[in-house]
C-alpha atoms as a PDB file:
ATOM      1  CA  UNK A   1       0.000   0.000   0.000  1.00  0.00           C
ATOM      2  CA  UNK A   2       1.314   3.185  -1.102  1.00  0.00           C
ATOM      3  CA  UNK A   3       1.955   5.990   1.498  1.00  0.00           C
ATOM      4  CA  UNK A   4      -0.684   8.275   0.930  1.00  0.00           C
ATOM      5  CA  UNK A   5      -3.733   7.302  -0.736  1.00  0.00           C
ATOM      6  CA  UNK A   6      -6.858   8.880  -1.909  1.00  0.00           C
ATOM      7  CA  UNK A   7     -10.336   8.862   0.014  1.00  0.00           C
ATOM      8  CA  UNK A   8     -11.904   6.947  -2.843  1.00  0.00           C
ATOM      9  CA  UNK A   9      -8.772   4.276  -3.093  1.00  0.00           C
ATOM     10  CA  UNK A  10      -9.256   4.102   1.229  1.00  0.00           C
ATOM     11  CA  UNK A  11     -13.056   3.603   0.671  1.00  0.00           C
ATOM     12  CA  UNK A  12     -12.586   0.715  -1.775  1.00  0.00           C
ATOM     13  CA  UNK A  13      -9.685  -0.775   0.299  1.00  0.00           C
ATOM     14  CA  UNK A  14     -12.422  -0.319   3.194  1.00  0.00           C
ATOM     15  CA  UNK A  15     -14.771  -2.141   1.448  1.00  0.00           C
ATOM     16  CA  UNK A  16     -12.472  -4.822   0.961  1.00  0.00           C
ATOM     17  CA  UNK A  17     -12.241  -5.284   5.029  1.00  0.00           C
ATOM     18  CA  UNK A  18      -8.752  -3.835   4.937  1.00  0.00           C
ATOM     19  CA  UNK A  19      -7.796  -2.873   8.593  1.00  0.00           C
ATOM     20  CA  UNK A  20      -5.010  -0.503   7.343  1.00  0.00           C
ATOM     21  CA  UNK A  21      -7.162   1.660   5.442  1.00  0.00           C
ATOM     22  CA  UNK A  22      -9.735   1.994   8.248  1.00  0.00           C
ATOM     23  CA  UNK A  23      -6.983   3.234  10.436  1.00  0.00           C
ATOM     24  CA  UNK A  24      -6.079   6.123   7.420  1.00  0.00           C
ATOM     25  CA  UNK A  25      -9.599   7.302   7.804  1.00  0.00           C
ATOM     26  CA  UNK A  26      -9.425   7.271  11.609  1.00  0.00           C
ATOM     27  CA  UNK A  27      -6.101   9.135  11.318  1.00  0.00           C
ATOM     28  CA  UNK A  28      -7.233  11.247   8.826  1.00  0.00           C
ATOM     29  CA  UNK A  29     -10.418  12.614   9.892  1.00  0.00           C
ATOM     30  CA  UNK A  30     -10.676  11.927  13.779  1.00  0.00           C
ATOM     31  CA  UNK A  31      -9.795  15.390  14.658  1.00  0.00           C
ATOM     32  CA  UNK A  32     -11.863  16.942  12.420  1.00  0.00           C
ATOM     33  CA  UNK A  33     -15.053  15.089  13.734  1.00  0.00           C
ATOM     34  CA  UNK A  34     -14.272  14.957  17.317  1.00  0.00           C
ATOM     35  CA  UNK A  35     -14.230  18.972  17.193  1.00  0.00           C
ATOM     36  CA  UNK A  36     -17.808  18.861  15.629  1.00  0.00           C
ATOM     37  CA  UNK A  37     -18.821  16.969  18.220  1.00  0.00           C
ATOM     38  CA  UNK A  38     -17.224  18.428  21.002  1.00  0.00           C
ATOM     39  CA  UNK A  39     -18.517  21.896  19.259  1.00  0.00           C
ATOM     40  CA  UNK A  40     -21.731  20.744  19.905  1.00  0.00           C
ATOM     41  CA  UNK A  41     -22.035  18.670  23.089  1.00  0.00           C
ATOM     42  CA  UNK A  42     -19.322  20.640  25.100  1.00  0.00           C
ATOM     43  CA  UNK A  43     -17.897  17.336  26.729  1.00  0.00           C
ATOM     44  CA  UNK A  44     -15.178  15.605  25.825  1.00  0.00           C
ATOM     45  CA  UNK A  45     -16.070  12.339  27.235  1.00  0.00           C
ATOM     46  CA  UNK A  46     -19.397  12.242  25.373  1.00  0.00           C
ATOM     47  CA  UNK A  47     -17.611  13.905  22.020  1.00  0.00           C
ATOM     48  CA  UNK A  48     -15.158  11.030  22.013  1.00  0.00           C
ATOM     49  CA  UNK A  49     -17.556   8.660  22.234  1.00  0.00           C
ATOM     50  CA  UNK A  50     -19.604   9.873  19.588  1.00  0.00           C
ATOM     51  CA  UNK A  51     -16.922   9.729  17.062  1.00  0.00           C
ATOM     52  CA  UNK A  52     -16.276   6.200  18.007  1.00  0.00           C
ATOM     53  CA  UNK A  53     -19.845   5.449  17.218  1.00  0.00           C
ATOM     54  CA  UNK A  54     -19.379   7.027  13.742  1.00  0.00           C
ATOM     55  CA  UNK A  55     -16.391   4.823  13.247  1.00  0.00           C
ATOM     56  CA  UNK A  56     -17.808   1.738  14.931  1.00  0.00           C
ATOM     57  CA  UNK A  57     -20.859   2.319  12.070  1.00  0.00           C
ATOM     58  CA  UNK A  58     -18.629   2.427   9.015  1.00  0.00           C
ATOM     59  CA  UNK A  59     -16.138  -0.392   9.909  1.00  0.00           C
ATOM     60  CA  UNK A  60     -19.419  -2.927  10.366  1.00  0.00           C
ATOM     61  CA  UNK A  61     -21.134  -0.946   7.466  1.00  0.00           C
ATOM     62  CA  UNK A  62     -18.231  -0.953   5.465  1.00  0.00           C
ATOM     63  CA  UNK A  63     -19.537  -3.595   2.799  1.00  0.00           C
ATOM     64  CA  UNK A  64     -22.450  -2.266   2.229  1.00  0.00           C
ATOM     65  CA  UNK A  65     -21.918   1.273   2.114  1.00  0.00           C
ATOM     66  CA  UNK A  66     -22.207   3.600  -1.160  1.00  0.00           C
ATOM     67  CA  UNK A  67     -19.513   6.694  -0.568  1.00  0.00           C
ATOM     68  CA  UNK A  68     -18.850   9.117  -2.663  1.00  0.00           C
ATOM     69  CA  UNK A  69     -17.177  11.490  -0.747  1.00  0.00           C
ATOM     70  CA  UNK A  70     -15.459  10.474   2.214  1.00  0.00           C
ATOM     71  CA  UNK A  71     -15.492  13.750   4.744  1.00  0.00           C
ATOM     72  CA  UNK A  72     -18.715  15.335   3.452  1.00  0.00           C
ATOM     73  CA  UNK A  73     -20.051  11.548   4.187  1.00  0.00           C
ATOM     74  CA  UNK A  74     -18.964  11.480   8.037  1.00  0.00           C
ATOM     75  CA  UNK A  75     -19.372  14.755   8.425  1.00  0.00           C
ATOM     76  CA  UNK A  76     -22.934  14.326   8.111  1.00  0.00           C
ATOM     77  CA  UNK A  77     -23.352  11.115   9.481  1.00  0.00           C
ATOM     78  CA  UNK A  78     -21.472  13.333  12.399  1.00  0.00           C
ATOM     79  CA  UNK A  79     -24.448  15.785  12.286  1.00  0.00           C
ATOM     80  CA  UNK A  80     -26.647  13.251  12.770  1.00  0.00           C
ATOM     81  CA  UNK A  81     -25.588  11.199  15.461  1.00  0.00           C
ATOM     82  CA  UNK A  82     -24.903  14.619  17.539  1.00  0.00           C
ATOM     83  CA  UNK A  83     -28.615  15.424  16.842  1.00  0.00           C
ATOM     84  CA  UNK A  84     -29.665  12.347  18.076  1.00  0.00           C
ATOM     85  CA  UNK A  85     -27.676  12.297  20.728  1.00  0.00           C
ATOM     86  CA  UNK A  86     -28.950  15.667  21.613  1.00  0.00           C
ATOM     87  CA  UNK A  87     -32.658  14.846  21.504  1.00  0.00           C
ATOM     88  CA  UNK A  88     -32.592  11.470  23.585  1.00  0.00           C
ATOM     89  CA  UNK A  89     -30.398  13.964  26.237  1.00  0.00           C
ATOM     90  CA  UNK A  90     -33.683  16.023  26.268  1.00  0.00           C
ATOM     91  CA  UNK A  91     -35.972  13.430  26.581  1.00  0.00           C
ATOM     92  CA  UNK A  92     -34.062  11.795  29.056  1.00  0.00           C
ATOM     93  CA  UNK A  93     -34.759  15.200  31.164  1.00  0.00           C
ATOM     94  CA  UNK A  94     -38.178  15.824  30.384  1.00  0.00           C
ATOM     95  CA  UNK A  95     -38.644  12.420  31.232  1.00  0.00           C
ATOM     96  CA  UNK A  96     -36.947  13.092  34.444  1.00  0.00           C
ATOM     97  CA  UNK A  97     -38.525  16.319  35.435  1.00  0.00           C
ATOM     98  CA  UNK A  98     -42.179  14.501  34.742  1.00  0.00           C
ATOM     99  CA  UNK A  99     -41.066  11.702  37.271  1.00  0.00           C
ATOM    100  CA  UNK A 100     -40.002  14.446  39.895  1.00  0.00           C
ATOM    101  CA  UNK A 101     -43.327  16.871  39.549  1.00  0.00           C
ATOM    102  CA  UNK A 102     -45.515  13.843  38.790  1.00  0.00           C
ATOM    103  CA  UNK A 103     -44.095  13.080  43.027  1.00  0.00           C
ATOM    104  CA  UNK A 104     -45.083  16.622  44.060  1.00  0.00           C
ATOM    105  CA  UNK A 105     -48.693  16.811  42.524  1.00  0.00           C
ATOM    106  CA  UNK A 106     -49.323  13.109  43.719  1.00  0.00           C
ATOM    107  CA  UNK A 107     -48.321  13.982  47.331  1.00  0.00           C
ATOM    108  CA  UNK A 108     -50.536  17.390  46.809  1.00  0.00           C
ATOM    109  CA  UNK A 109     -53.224  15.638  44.981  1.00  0.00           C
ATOM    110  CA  UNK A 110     -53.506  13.114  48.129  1.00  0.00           C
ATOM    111  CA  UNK A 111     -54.154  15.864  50.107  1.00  0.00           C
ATOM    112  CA  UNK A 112     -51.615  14.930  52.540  1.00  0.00           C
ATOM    113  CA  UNK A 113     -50.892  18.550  53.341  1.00  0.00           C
ATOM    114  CA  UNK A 114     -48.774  17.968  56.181  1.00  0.00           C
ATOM    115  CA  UNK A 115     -46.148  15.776  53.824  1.00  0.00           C
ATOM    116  CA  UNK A 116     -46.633  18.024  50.980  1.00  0.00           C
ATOM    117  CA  UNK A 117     -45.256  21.460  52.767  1.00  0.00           C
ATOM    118  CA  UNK A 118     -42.593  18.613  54.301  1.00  0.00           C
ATOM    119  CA  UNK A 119     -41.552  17.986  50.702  1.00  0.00           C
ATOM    120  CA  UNK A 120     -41.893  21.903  49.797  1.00  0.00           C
ATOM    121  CA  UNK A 121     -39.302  22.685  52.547  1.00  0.00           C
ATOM    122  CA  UNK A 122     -37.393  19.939  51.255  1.00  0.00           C
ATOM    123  CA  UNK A 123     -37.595  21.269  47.566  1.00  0.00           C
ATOM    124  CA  UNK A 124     -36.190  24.548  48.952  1.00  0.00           C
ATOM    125  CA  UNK A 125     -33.606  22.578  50.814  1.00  0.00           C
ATOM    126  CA  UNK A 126     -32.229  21.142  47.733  1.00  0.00           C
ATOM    127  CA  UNK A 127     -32.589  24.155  45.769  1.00  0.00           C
ATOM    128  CA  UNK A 128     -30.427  26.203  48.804  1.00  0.00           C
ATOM    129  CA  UNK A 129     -27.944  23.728  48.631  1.00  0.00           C
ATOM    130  CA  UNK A 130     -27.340  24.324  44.684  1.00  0.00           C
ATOM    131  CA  UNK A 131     -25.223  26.762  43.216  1.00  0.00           C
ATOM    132  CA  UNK A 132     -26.710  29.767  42.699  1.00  0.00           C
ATOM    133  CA  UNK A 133     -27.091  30.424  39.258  1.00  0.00           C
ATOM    134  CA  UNK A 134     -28.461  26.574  38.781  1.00  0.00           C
ATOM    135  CA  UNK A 135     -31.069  27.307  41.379  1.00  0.00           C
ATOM    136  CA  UNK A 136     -32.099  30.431  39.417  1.00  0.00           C
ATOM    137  CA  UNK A 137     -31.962  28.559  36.180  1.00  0.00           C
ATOM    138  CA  UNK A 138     -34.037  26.002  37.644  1.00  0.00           C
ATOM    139  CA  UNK A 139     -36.651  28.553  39.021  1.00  0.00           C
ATOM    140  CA  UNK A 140     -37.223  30.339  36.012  1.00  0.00           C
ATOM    141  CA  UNK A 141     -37.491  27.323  33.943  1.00  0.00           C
ATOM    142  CA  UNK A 142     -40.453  25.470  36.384  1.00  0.00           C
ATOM    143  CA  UNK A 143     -41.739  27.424  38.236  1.00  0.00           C
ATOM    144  CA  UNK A 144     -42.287  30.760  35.825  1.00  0.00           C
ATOM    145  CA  UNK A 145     -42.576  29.014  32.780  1.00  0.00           C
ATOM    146  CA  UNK A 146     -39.384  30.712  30.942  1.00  0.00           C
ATOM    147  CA  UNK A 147     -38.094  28.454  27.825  1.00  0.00           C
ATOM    148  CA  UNK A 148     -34.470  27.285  28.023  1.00  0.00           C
ATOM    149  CA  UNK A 149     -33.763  30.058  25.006  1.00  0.00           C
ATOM    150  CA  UNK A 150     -35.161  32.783  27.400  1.00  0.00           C
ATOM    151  CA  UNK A 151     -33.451  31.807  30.068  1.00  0.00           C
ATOM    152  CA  UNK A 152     -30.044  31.846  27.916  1.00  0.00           C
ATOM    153  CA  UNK A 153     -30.531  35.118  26.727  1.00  0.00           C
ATOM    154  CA  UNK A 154     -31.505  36.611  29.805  1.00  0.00           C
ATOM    155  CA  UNK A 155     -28.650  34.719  31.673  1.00  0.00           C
ATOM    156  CA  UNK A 156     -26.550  35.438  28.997  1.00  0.00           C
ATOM    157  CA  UNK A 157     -25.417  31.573  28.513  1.00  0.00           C
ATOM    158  CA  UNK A 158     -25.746  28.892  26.033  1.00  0.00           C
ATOM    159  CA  UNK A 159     -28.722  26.922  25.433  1.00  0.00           C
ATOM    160  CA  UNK A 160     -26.861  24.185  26.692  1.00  0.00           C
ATOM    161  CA  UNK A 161     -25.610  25.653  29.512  1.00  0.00           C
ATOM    162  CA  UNK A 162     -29.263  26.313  30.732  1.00  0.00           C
ATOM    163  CA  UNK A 163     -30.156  22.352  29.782  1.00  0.00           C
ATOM    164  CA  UNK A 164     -27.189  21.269  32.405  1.00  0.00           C
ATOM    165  CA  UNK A 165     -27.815  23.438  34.967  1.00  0.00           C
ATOM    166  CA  UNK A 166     -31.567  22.363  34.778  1.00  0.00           C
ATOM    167  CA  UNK A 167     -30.449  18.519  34.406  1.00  0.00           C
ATOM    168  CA  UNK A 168     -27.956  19.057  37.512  1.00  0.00           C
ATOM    169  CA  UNK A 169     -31.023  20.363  39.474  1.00  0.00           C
ATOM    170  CA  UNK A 170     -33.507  17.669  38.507  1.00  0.00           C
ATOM    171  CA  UNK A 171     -30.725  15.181  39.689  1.00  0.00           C
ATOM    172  CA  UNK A 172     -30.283  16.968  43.117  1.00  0.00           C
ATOM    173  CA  UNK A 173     -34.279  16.565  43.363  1.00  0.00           C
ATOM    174  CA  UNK A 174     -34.556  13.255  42.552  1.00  0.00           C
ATOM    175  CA  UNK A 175     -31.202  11.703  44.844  1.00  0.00           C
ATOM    176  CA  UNK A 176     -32.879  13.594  47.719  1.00  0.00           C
ATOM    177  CA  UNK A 177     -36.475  13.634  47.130  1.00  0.00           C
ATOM    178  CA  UNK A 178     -36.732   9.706  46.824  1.00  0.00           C
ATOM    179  CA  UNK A 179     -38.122   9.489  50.458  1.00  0.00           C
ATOM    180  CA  UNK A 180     -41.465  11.067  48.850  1.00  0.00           C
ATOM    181  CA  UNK A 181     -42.173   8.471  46.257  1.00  0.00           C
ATOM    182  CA  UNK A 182     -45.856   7.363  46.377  1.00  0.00           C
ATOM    183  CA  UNK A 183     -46.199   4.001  47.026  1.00  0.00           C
ATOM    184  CA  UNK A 184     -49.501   3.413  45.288  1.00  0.00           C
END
């Protein structure tokens, strides 16, 4: 194999299960896609792992895969995993935040008032122990209704910024809210 090779003679050597020109691609364009995805997500931990999916995907793809153009081809398939990635990070908190105020209405709908202002003092207690600005963040998100692009541009932070500090507060509630759980 000759020392440099195009991105069409690497994709037919790919095809051809040849281990050597999967590791050109990864040397060639790892870089490249890891700073997409760390562009995006903001962690390195989850950015590295999402380019490993991407190259995971093509080597067991390899044989049946149409590409025409190498980088434009991950690059995209780079767009899309972030985007997916993105949206099940979402739901995962929505899902999470309807689990934590699904608690509080049931122990308010059971009209158990005496455990429901015992979980509203321990709400606050949570939200005290927080760091400022995530308490805030959490606040203005639940409990006046603000979307997470409001709250960026009011807080002057990313998007993202506003999803962790609202994911770091519905953890806090949930590790010390468990106590409250109905048992129906």
């Amino acid at each position: 194999m000759s020392k440099f090779l195009t991105d069409e003679q690497l994709v037919l050597q790919l095809q051809e299960s040849s281990k050597r020109a999967f590791e050109q691609i990864y040397e060639r364009y790892w870089y490249k896609l890891f700073s997409i995805s760390y562009h995006q997500v903001g962690s390195r931990e989850e950015a590295e792992e999402l380019v490993h999916d991407i190259f995971e995907s093509l080597w067991n793809r390899r044989a049946e895969l149409t590409i025409r153009n190498l980088g434009a081809y991950l690059v995209i398939a780079m767009k899309y995993r972030i985007t997916n990635f993105i949206k099940s990070q979402i739901t995962w908190r929505r899902y999470q935040e309807y689990l934590i105020l699904n608690k509080i209405q049931e122990s308010y709908a059971t009209d158990e008032i005496v455990q429901f202002s015992d979980l509203s003092r321990a709400v606050d207690e949570v939200m005290s122990r927080l760091p400022e600005k995530t308490s805030r963040i959490f606040q203005m998100s639940r409990f006046e209704n603000r979307s997470v692009r409001d709250i960026a541009e009011n807080m002057h932070l990313s998007e993202k910024a506003v999803e962790y500090h609202i994911t770091k507060s519905l953890k806090a509630l949930k590790d010390s809210l468990w106590m409250y759980q109905s048992e129906n």
